[in-house]
N, C-alpha and C. Protein backbone atom coordinates (compact mmCIF):
# COMPACT_ATOMS: atom_id res chain seq x y z
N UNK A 1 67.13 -48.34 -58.44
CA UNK A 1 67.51 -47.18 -57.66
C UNK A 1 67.83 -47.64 -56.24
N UNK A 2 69.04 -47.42 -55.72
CA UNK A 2 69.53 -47.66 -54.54
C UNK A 2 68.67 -46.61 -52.99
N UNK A 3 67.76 -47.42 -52.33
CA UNK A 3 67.80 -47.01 -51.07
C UNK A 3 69.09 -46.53 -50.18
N UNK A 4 68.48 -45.16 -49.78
CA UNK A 4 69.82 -44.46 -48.86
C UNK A 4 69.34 -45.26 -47.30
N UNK A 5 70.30 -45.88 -46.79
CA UNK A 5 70.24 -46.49 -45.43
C UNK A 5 70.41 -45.93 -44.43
N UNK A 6 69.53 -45.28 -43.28
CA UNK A 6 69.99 -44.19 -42.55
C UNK A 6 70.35 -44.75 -41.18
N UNK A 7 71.30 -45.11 -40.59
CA UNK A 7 71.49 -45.83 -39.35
C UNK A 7 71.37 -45.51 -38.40
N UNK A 8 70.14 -46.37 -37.22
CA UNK A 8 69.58 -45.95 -36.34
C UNK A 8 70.24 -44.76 -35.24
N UNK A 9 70.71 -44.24 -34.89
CA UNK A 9 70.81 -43.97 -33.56
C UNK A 9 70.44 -44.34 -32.36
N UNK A 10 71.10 -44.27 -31.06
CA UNK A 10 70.91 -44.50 -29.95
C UNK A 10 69.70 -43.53 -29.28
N UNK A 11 69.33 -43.71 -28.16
CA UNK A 11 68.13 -42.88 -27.95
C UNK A 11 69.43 -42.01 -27.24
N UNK A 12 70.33 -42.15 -26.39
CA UNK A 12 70.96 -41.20 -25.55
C UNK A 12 71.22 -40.36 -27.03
N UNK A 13 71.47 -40.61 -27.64
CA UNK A 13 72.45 -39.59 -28.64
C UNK A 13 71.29 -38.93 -29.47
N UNK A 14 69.85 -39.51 -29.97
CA UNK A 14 68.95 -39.21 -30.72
C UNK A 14 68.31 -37.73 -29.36
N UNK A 15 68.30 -37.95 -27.85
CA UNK A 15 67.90 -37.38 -27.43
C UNK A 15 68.83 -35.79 -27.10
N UNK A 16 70.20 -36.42 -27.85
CA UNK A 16 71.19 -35.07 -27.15
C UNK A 16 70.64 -34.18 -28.78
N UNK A 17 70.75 -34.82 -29.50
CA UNK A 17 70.81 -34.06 -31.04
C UNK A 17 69.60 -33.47 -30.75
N UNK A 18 68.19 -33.55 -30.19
CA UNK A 18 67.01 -33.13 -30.37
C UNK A 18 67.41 -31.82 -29.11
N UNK A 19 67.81 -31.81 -28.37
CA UNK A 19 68.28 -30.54 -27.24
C UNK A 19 69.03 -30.02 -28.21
N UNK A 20 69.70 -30.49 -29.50
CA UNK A 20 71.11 -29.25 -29.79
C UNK A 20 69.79 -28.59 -31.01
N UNK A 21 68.45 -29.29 -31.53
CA UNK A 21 67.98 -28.65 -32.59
C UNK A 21 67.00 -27.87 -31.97
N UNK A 22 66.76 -27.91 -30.66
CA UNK A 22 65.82 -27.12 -30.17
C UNK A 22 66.34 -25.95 -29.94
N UNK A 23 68.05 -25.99 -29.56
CA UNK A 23 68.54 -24.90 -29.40
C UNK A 23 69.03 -23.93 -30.22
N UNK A 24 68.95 -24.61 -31.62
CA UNK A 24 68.84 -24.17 -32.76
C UNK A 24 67.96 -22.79 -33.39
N UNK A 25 66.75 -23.22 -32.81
CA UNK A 25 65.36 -22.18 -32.81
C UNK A 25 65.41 -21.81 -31.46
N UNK A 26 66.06 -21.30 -31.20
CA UNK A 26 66.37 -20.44 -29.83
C UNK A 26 65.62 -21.02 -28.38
N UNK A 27 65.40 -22.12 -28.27
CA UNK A 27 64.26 -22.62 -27.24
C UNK A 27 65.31 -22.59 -25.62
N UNK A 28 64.38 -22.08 -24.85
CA UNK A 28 64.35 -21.46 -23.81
C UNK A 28 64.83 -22.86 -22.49
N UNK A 29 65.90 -22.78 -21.96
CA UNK A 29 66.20 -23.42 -20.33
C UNK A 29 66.02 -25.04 -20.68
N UNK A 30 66.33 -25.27 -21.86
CA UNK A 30 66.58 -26.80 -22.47
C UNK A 30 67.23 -28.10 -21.61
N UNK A 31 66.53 -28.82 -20.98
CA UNK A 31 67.84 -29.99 -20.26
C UNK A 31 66.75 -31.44 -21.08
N UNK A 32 68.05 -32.49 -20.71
CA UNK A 32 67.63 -33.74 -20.89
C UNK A 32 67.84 -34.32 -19.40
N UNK A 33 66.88 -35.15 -19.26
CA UNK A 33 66.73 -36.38 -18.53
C UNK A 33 67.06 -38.07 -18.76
N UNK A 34 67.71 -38.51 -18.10
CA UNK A 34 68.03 -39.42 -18.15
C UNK A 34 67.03 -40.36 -17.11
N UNK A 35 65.89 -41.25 -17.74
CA UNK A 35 64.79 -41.70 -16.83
C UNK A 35 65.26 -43.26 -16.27
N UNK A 36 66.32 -44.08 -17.00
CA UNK A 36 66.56 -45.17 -17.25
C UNK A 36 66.49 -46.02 -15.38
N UNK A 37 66.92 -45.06 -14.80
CA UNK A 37 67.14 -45.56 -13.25
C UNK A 37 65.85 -45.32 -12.68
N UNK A 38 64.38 -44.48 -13.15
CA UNK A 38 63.67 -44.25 -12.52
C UNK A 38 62.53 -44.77 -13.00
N UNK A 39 62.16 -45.15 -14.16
CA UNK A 39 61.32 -45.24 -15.06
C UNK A 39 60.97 -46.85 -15.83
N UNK A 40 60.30 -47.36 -16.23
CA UNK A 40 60.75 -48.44 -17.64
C UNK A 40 59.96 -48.24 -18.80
N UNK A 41 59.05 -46.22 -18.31
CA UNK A 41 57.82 -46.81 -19.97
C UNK A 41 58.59 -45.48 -21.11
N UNK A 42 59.90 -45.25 -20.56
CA UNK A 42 60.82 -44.33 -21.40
C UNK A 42 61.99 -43.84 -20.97
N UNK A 43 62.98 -43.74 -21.80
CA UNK A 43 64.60 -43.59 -21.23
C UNK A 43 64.78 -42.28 -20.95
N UNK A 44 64.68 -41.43 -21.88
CA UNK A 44 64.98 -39.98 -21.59
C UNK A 44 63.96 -39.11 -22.48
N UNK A 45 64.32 -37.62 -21.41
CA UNK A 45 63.13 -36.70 -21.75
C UNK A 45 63.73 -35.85 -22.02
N UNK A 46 63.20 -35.03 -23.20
CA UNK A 46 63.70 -33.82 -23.52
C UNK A 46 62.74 -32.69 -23.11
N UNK A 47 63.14 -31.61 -22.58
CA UNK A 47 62.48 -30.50 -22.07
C UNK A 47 63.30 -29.39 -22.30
N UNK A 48 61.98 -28.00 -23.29
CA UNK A 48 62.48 -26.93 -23.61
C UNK A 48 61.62 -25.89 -23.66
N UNK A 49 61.49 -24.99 -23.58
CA UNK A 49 60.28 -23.99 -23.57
C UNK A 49 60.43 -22.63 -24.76
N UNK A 50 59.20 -22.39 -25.25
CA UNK A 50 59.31 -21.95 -26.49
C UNK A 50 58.45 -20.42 -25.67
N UNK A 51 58.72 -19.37 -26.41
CA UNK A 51 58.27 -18.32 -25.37
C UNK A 51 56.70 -17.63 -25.88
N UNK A 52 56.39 -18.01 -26.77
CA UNK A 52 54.92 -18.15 -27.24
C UNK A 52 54.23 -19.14 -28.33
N UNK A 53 53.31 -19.21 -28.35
CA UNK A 53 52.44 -20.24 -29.49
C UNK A 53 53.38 -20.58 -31.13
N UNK A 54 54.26 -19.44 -31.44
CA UNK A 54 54.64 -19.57 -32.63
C UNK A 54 55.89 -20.26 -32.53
N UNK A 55 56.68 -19.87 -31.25
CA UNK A 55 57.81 -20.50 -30.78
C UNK A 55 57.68 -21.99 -30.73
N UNK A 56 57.03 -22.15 -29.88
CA UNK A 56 56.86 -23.46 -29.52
C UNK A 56 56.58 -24.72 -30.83
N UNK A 57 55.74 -23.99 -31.73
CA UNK A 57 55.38 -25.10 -33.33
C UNK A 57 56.89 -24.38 -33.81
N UNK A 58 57.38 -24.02 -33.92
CA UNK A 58 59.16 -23.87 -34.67
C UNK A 58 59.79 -24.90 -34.28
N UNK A 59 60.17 -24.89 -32.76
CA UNK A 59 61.04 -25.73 -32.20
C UNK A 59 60.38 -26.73 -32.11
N UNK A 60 59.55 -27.46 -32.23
CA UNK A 60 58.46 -28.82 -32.27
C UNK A 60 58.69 -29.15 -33.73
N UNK A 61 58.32 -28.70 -34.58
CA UNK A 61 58.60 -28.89 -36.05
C UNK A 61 59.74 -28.98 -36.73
N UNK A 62 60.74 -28.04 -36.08
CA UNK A 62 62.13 -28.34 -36.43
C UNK A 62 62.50 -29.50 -35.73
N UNK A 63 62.46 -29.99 -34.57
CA UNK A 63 62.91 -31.00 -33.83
C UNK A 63 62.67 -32.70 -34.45
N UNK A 64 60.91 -32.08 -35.14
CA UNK A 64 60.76 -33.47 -36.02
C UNK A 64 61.37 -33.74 -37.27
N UNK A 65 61.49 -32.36 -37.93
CA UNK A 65 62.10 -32.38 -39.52
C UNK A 65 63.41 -33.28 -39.25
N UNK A 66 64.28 -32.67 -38.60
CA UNK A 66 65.67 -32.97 -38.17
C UNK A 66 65.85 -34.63 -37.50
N UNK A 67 65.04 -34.84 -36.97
CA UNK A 67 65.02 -36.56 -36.52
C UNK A 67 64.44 -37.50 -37.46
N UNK A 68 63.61 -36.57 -38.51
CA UNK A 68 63.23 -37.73 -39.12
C UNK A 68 64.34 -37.95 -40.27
N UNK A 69 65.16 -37.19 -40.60
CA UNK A 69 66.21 -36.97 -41.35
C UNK A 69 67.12 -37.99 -41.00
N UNK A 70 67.27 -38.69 -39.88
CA UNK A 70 68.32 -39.39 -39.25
C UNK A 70 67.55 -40.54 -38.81
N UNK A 71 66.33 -40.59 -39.33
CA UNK A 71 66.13 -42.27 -39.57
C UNK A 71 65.16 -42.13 -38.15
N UNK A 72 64.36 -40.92 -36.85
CA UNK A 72 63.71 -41.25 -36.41
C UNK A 72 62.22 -40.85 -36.48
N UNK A 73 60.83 -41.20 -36.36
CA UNK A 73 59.88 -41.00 -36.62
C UNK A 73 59.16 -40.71 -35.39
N UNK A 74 58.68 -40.05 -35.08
CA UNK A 74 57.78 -39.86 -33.78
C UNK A 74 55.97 -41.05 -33.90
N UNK A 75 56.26 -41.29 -32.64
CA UNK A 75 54.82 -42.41 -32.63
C UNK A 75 53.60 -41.96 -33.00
N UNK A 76 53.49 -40.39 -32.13
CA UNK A 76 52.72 -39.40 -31.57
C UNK A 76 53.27 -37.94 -31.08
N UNK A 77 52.11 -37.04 -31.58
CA UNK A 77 52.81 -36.22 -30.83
C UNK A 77 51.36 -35.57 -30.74
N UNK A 78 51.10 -35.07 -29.44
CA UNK A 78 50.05 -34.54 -28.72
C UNK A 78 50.21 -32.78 -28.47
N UNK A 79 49.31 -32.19 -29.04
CA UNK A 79 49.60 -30.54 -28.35
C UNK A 79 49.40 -30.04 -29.42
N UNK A 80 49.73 -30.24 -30.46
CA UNK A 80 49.62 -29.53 -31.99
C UNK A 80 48.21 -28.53 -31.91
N UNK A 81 47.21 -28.75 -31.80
CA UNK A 81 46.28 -28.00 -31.73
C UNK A 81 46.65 -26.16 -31.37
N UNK A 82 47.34 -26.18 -30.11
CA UNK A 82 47.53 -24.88 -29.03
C UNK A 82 48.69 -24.80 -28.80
N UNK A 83 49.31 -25.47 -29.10
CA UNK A 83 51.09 -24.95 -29.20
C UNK A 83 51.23 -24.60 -27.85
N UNK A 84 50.69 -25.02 -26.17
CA UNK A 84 51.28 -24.73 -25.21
C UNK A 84 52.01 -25.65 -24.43
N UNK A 85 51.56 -27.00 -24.46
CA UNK A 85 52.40 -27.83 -24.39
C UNK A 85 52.62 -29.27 -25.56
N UNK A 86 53.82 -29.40 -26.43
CA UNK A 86 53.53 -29.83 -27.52
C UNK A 86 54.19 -31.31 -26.96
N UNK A 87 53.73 -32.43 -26.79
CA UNK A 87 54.64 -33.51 -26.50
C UNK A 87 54.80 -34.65 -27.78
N UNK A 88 56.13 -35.11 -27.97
CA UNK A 88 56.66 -36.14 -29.08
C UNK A 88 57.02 -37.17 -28.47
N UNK A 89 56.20 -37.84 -29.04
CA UNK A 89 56.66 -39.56 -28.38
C UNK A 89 57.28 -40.32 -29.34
N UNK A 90 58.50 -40.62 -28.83
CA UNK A 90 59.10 -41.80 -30.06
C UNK A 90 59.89 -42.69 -29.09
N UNK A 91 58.18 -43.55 -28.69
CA UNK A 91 58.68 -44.51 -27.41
C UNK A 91 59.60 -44.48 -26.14
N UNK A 92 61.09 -44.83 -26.57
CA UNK A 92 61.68 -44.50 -25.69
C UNK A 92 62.64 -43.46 -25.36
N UNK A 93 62.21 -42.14 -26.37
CA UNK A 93 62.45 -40.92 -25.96
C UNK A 93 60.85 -39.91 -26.27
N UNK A 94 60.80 -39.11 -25.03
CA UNK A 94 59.84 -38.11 -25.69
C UNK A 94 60.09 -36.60 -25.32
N UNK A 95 59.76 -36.02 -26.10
CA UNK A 95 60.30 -34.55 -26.39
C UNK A 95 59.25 -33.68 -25.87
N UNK A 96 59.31 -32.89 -24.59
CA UNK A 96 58.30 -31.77 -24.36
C UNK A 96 58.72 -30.13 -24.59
N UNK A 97 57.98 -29.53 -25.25
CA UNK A 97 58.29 -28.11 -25.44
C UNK A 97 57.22 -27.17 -25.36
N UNK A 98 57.41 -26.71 -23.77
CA UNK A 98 56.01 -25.87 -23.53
C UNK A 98 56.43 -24.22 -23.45
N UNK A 99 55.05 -23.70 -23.20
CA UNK A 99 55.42 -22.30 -22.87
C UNK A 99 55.67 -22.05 -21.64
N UNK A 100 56.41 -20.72 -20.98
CA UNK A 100 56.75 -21.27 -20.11
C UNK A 100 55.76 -20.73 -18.65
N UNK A 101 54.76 -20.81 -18.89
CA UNK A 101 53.63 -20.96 -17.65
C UNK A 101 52.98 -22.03 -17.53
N UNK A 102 52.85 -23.10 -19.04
CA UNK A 102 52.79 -24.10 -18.58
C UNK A 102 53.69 -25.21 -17.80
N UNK A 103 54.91 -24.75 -18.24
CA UNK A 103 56.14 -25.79 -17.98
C UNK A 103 56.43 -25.43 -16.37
N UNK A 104 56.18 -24.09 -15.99
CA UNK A 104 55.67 -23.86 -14.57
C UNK A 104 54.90 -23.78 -13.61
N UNK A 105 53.71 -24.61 -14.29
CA UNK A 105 52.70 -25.45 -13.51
C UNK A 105 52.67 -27.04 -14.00
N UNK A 106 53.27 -27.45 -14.85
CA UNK A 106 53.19 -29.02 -14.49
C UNK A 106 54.65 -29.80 -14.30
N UNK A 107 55.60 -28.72 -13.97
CA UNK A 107 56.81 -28.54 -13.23
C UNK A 107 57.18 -30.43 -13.44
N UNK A 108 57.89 -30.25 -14.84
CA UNK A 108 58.27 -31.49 -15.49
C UNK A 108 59.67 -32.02 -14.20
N UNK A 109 60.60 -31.08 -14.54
CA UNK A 109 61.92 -31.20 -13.55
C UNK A 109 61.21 -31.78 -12.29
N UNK A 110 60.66 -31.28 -11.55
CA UNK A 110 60.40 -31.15 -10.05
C UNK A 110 59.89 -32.96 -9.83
N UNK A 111 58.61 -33.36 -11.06
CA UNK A 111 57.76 -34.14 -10.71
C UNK A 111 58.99 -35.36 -11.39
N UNK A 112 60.11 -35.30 -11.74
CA UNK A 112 61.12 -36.37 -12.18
C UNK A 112 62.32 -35.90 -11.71
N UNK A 113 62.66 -35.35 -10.76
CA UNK A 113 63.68 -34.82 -10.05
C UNK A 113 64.50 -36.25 -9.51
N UNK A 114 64.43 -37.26 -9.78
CA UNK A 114 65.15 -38.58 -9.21
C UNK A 114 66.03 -38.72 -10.18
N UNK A 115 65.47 -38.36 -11.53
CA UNK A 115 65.95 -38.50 -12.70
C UNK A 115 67.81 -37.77 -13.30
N UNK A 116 68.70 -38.70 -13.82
CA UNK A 116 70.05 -37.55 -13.93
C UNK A 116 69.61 -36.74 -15.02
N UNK A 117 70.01 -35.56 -14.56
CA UNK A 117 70.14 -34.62 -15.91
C UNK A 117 71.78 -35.13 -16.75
N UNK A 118 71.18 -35.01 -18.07
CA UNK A 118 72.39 -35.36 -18.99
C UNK A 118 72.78 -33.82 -19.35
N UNK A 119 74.10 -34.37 -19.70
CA UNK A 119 75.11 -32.24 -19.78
C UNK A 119 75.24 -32.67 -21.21
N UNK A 120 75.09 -31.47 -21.86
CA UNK A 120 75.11 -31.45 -23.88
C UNK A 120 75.75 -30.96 -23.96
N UNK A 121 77.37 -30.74 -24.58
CA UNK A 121 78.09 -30.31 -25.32
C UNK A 121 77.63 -29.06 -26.06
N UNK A 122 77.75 -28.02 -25.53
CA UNK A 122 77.31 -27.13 -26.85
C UNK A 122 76.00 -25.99 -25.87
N UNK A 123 75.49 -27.03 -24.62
CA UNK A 123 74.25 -25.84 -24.30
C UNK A 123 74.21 -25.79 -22.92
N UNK A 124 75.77 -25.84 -22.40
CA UNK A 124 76.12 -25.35 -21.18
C UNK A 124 76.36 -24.15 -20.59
């Protein structure tokens, strides 16, 4: 039986597809970060906000179904418990999707504001 070979992706492009599946499940004020000029323990961040506990495990769960489909696996992912801030680590991209009182007290943008925002096709 022939193995299906799923070919890696880039993290820029693994990280735009994970903003277009978040936006998928309707997730709330979505941008990517581009950390590469600011950072070296990860390239880019995805940030999206889910508008309650049930929201937030949709767009977290869909985001993993859909990457792992395309050959990526998350390392870790921290938050599962409380669904308020859910974070996915897959090294050198990680995916945050909070609610949005948390995402407005640990003010992700603000505290990586050096960082370029990347523009997505599709969620402008």
């Amino acid at each position: 039986m022939a193995v299906k070979q799923v070919k890696k992706l880039t993290v820029r492009t693994a990280a735009r597809r994970a903003a277009l599946f978040a936006a998928e499940k309707q997730a709330i004020d979505i941008i990517v970060l581009d950390l590469r000029k600011v950072t070296d323990f990860c390239d880019y961040f995805v940030i999206a906000s889910g508008a309650v506990d049930v929201h937030v495990k949709a767009i977290y769960e869909y985001i993993e179904f859909e990457l792992k489909k395309i050959g990526w696996r998350p390392n870790h992912i921290e938050g599962r418990e409380n669904h308020r801030w859910v974070l996915m680590d897959y090294f050198d991209l990680i995916v945050h999707v909070l609610q949005p009182d948390a995402r407005g007290y640990f003010s992700l943008e603000t505290l990586w504001s050096d960082a370029t925002r990347v523009k997505i096709k599709g969620l402008e």
